[in-house]
Protein backbone atom coordinates (compact mmCIF):
# COMPACT_ATOMS: atom_id res chain seq x y z
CA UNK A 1 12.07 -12.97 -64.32
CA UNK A 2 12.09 -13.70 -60.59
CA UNK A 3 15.27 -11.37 -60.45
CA UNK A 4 12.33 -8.67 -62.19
CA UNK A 5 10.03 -9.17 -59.41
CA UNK A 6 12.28 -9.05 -56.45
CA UNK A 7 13.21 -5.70 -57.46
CA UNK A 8 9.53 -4.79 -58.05
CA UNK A 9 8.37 -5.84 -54.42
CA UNK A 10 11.44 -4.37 -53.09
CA UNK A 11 10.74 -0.99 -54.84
CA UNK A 12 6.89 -0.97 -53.87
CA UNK A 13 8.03 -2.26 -49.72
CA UNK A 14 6.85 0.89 -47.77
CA UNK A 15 8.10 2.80 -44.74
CA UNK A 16 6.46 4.47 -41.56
CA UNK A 17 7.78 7.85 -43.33
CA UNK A 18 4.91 6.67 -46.01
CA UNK A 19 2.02 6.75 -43.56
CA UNK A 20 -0.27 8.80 -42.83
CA UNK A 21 0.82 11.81 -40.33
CA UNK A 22 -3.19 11.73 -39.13
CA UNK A 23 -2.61 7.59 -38.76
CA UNK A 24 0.39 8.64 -36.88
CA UNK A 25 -0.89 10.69 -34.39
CA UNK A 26 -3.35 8.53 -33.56
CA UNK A 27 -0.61 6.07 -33.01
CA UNK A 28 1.45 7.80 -30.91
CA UNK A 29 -1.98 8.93 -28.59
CA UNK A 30 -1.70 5.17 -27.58
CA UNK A 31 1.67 5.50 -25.98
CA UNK A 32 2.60 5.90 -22.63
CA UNK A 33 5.89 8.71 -22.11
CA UNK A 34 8.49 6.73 -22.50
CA UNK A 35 7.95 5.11 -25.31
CA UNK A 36 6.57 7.99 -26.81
CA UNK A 37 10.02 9.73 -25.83
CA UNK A 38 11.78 6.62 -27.62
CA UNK A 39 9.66 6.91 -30.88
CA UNK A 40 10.79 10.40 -30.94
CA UNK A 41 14.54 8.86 -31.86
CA UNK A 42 13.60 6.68 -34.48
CA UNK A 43 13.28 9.29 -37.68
CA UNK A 44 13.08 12.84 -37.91
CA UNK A 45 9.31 12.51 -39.32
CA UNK A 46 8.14 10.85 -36.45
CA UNK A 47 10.45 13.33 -33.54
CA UNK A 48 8.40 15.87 -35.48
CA UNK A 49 5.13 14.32 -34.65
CA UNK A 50 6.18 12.86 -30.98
CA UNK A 51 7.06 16.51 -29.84
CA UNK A 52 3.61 17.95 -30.10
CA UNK A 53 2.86 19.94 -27.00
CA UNK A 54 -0.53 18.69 -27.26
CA UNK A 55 0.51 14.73 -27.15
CA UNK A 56 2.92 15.80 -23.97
CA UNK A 57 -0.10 17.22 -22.51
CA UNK A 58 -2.53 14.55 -22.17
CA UNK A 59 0.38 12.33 -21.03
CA UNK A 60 1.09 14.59 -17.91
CA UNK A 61 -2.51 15.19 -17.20
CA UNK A 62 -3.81 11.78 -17.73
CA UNK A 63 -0.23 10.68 -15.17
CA UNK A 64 -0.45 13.28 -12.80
CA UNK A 65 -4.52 14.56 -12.24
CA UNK A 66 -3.04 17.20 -10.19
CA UNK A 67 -1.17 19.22 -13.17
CA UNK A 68 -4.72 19.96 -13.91
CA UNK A 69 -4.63 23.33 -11.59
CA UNK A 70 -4.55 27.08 -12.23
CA UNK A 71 -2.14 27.83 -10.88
CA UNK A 72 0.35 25.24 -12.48
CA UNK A 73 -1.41 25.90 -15.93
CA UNK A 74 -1.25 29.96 -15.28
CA UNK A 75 2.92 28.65 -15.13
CA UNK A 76 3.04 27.52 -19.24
CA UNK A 77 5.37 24.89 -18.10
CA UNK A 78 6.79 22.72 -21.26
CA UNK A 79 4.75 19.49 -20.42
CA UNK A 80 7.63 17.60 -21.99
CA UNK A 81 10.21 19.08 -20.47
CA UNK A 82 8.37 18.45 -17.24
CA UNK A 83 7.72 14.76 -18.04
CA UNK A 84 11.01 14.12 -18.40
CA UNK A 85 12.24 16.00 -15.07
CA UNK A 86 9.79 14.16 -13.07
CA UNK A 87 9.17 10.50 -14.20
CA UNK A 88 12.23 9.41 -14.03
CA UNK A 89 13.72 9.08 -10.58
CA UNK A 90 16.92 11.56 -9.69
CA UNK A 91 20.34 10.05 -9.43
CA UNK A 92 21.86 9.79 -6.17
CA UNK A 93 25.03 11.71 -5.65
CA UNK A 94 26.85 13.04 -2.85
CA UNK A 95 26.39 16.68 -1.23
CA UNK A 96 28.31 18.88 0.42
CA UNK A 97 25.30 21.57 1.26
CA UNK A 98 27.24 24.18 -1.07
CA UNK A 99 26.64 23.14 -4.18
CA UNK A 100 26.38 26.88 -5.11
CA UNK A 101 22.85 25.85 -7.12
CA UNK A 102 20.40 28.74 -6.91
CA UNK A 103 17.57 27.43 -4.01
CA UNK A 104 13.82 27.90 -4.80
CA UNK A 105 12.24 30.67 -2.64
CA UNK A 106 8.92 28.91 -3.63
CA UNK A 107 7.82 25.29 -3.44
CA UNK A 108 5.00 23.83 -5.54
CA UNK A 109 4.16 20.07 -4.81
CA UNK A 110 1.68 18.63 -6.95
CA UNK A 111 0.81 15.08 -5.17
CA UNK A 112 -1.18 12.25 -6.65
CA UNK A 113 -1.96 9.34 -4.32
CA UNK A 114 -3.59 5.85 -6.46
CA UNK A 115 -5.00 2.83 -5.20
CA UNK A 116 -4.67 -0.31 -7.73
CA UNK A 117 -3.71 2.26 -10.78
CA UNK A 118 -6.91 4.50 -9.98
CA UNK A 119 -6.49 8.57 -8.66
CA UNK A 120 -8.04 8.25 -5.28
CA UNK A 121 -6.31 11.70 -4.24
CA UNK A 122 -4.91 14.87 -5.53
CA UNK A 123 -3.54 18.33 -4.21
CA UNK A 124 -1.37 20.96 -5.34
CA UNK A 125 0.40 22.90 -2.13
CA UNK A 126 2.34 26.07 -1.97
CA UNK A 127 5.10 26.53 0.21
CA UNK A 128 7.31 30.01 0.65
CA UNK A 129 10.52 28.97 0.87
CA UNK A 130 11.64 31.86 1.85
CA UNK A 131 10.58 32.67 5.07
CA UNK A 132 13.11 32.80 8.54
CA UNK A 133 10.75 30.17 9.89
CA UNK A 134 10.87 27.84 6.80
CA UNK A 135 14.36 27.93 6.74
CA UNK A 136 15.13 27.47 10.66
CA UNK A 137 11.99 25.06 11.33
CA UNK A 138 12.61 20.73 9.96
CA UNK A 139 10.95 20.20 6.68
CA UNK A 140 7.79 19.13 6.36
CA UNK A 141 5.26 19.73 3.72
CA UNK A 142 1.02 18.62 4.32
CA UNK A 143 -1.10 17.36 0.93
CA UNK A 144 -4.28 16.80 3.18
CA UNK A 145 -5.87 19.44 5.19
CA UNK A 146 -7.48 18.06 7.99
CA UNK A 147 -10.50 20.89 7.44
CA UNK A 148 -10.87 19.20 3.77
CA UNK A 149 -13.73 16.04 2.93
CA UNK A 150 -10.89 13.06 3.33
CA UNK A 151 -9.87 10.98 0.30
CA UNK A 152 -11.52 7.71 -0.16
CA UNK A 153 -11.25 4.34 2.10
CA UNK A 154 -7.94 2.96 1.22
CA UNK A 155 -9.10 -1.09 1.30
CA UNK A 156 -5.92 -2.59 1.10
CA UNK A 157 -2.61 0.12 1.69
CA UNK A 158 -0.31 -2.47 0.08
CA UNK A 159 -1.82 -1.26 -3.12
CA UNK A 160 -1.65 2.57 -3.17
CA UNK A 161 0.98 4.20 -5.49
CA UNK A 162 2.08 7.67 -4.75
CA UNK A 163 3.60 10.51 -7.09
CA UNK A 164 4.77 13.49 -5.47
CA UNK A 165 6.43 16.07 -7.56
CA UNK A 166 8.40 19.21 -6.31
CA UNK A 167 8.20 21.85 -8.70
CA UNK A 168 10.43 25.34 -8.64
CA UNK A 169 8.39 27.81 -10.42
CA UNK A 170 10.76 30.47 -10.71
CA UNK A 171 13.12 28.19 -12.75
CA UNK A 172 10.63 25.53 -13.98
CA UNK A 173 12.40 22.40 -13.09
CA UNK A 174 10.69 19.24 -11.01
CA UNK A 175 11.55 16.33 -9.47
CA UNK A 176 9.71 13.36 -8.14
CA UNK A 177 11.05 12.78 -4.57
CA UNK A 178 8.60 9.74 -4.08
CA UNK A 179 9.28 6.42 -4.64
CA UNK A 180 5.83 5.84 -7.00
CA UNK A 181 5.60 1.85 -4.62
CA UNK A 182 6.08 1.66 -1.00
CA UNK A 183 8.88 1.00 0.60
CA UNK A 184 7.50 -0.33 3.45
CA UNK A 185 3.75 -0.63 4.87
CA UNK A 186 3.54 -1.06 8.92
CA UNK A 187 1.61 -0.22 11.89
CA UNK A 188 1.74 2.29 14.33
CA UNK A 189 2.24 1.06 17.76
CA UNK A 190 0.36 2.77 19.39
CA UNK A 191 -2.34 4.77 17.66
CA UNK A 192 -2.87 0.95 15.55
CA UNK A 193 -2.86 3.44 12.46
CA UNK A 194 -1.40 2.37 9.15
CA UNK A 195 1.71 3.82 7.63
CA UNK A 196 2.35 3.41 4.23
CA UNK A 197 6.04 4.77 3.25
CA UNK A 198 7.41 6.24 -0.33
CA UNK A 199 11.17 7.31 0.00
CA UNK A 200 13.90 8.32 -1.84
CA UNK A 201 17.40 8.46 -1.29
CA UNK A 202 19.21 11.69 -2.50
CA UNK A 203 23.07 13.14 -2.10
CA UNK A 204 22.97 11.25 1.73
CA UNK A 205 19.46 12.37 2.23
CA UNK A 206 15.99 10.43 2.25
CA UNK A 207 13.21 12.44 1.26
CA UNK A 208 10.18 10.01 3.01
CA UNK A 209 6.21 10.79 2.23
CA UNK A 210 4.27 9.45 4.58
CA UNK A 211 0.95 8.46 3.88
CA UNK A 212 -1.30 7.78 7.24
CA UNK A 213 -4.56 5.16 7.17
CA UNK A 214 -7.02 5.43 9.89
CA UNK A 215 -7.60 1.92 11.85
CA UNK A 216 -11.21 2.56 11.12
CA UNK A 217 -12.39 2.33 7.61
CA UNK A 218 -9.19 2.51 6.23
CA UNK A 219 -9.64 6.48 5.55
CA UNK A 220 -6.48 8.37 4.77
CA UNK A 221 -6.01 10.81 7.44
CA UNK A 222 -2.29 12.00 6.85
CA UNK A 223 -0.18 12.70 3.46
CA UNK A 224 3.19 14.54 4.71
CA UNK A 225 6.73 14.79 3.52
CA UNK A 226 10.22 15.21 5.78
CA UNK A 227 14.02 14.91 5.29
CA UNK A 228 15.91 13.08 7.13
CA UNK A 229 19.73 13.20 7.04
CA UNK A 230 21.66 9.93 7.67
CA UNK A 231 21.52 10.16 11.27
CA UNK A 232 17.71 10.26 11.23
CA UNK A 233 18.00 13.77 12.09
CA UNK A 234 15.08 15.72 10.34
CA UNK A 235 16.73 18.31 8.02
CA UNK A 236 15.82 21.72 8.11
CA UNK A 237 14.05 24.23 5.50
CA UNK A 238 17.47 25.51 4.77
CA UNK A 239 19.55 22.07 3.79
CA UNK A 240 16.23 20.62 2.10
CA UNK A 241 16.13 23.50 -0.27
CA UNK A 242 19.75 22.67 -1.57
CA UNK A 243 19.51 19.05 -1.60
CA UNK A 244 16.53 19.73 -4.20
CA UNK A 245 17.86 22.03 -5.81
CA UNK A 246 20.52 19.65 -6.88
CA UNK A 247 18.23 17.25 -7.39
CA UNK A 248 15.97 19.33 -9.94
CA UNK A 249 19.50 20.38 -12.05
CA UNK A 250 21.15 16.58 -11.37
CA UNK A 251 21.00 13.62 -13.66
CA UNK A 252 18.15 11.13 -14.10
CA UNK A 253 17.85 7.28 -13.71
CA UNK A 254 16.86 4.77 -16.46
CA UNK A 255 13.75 3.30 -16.81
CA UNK A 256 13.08 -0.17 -14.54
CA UNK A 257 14.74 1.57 -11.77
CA UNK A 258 11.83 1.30 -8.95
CA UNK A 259 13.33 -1.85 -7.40
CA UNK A 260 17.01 -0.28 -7.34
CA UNK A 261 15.21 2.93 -5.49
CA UNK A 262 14.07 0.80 -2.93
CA UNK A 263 17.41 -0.92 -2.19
CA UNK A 264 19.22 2.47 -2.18
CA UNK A 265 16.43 3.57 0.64
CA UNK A 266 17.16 -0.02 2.30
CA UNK A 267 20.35 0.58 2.02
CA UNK A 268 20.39 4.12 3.64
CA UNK A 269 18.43 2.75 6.68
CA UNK A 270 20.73 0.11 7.21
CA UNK A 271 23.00 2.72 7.82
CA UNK A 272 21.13 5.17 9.75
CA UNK A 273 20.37 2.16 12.17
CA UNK A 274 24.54 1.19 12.69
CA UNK A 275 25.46 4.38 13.06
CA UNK A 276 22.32 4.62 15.68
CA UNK A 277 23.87 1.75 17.41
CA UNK A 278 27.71 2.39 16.85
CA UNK A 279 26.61 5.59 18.62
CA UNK A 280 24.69 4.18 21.26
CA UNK A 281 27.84 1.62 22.27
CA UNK A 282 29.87 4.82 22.18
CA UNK A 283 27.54 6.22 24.81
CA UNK A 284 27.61 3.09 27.26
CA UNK A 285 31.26 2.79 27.05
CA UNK A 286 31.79 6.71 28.07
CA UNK A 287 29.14 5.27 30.85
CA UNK A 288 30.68 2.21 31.77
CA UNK A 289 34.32 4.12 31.94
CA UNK A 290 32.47 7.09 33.97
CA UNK A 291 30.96 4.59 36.61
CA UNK A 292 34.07 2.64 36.80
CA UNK A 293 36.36 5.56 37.36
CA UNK A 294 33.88 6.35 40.57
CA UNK A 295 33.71 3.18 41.70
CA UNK A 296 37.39 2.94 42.12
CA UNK A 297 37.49 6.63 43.79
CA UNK A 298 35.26 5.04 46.20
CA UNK A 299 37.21 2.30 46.89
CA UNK A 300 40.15 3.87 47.00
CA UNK A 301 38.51 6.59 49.47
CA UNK A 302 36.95 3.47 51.32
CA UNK A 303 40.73 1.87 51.76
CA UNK A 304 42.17 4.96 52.66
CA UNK A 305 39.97 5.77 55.82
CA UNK A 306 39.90 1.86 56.88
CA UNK A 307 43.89 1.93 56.96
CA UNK A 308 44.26 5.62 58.85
């Protein structure tokens, strides 16, 4: 008899394939991309449900405020395709500058800047990639317009979060070259201004955004990004093209990889500074050599006239 009614619960037990797809739905609104990404490889039913354009949508929009633009919308970019080129951070690997990856001749960076988990700024920016000057001049891309109403006091910089994604429209690939937490927070010598730093360290190169706080009020005055190589040498329009180029086609971390990001950036000025200073003993020895050498001619012509 118990045997009986061990096989009866058993046969009644139910599965998730048994609920609801409505109940589902509504499930899977409550998750945040990567798990809804995960969910996706349980069963078939629920890949079914977790590929919905429409879920993927409000996931992007509600992460990034700044996918929210014409012209980004007027692009019909796969919202999952684009979550998963952007949230996750790119793999480092090395470059040679010839990759032979087709370069963007258009730049769309859609930047989001938080303070304690809440939007406090976003822009979209266009950027020809194309032109003689872009290519010859050092990278740098602007999110704030100095003409524009600034973004609100920042009260405490340790807190802001920054995304800043780099999308090629021609070929619809993204990456995030920002860092999401600073990787450092200091003050400006001079000008007493705050700079907050988000940086990433791709194929030898650090792509740094640079977010500026006024000493007054705390007002955000500055959003910019750069290259720099691993001499500290700004790149130009030309090698910053290929270097993210091979970072929209490369590989992507795991997830929990925000703390290893920020040792790889440590990591990369570490070695920008020795090779500063391995160059800079170089430099004093060619010095020291240069001084001695005509110290010694002068002795030497000193010597010779005493002794004529």
């Amino acid at each position: 008899m118990a045997h009986g009614c061990g096989a009866a619960t058993s046969s009644m037990s139910t599965t998730i394939e048994d609920i609801h797809p409505d109940v589902l739905r509504r499930a899977l609104r409550l998750l945040d991309g990567p798990a809804l990404a995960a969910a996706g490889c349980a069963t078939s039913h629920l890949r079914s449900l977790a590929t919905n354009p429409a879920l993927w949508r409000e996931i992007c929009l509600s992460t990034w405020p700044s996918l929210d633009h014409p012209r980004l919308l007027s692009l019909s970019l796969s919202h999952r395709a684009l979550f998963a080129d952007a949230h996750p951070f790119p793999q480092s690997e090395s470059s040679t500058l010839d990759s032979g990856v087709p370069v963007p001749l258009q730049l769309i960076s859609a930047v989001d800047l938080y303070q304690g988990g809440k939007p406090v700024f976003s822009r979209v920016v266009e950027t020809d990639a194309s032109s003689p000057w872009f290519l010859g001049s050092p990278f740098r891309v602007d999110a704030l317009d100095r003409k524009d109403p600034p973004p609100a006091p920042v009260t405490s910089p340790a807190e802001l979060s920054l995304s800043w994604i780099v999308i090629d429209p021609a070929r619809r690939r993204a990456v995030n070259v920002s860092s999401r937490s600073p990787v450092a927070v200091e003050r400006h010598w001079y000008t007493g201004e705050t700079l907050v730093r988000f940086a990433t360290a791709v194929s030898g190169f650090a792509f740094e955004a640079v977010v500026t706080c006024g000493e007054e009020a705390g007002h955000v005055s500055e959003i910019s990004l750069g290259v720099e190589d691993a001499d500290g040498i700004t790149a130009s329009g030309s090698d910053s093209l290929v270097i993210l180029a091979e970072a929209m086609e490369g590989r992507r971390r795991r997830r929990g990889e925000e703390e290893e990001v920020k040792r790889e950036y440590e990591e990369f000025v570490k070695g920008k500074r020795w090779r500063r200073e391995k160059k800079a003993r170089g430099e004093f020895l060619v010095d020291f050599c240069c001084t001695a050498v005509g110290a010694a001619a002068f002795v030497a012509f000193v010597l010779m006239l005493a002794f004529r």
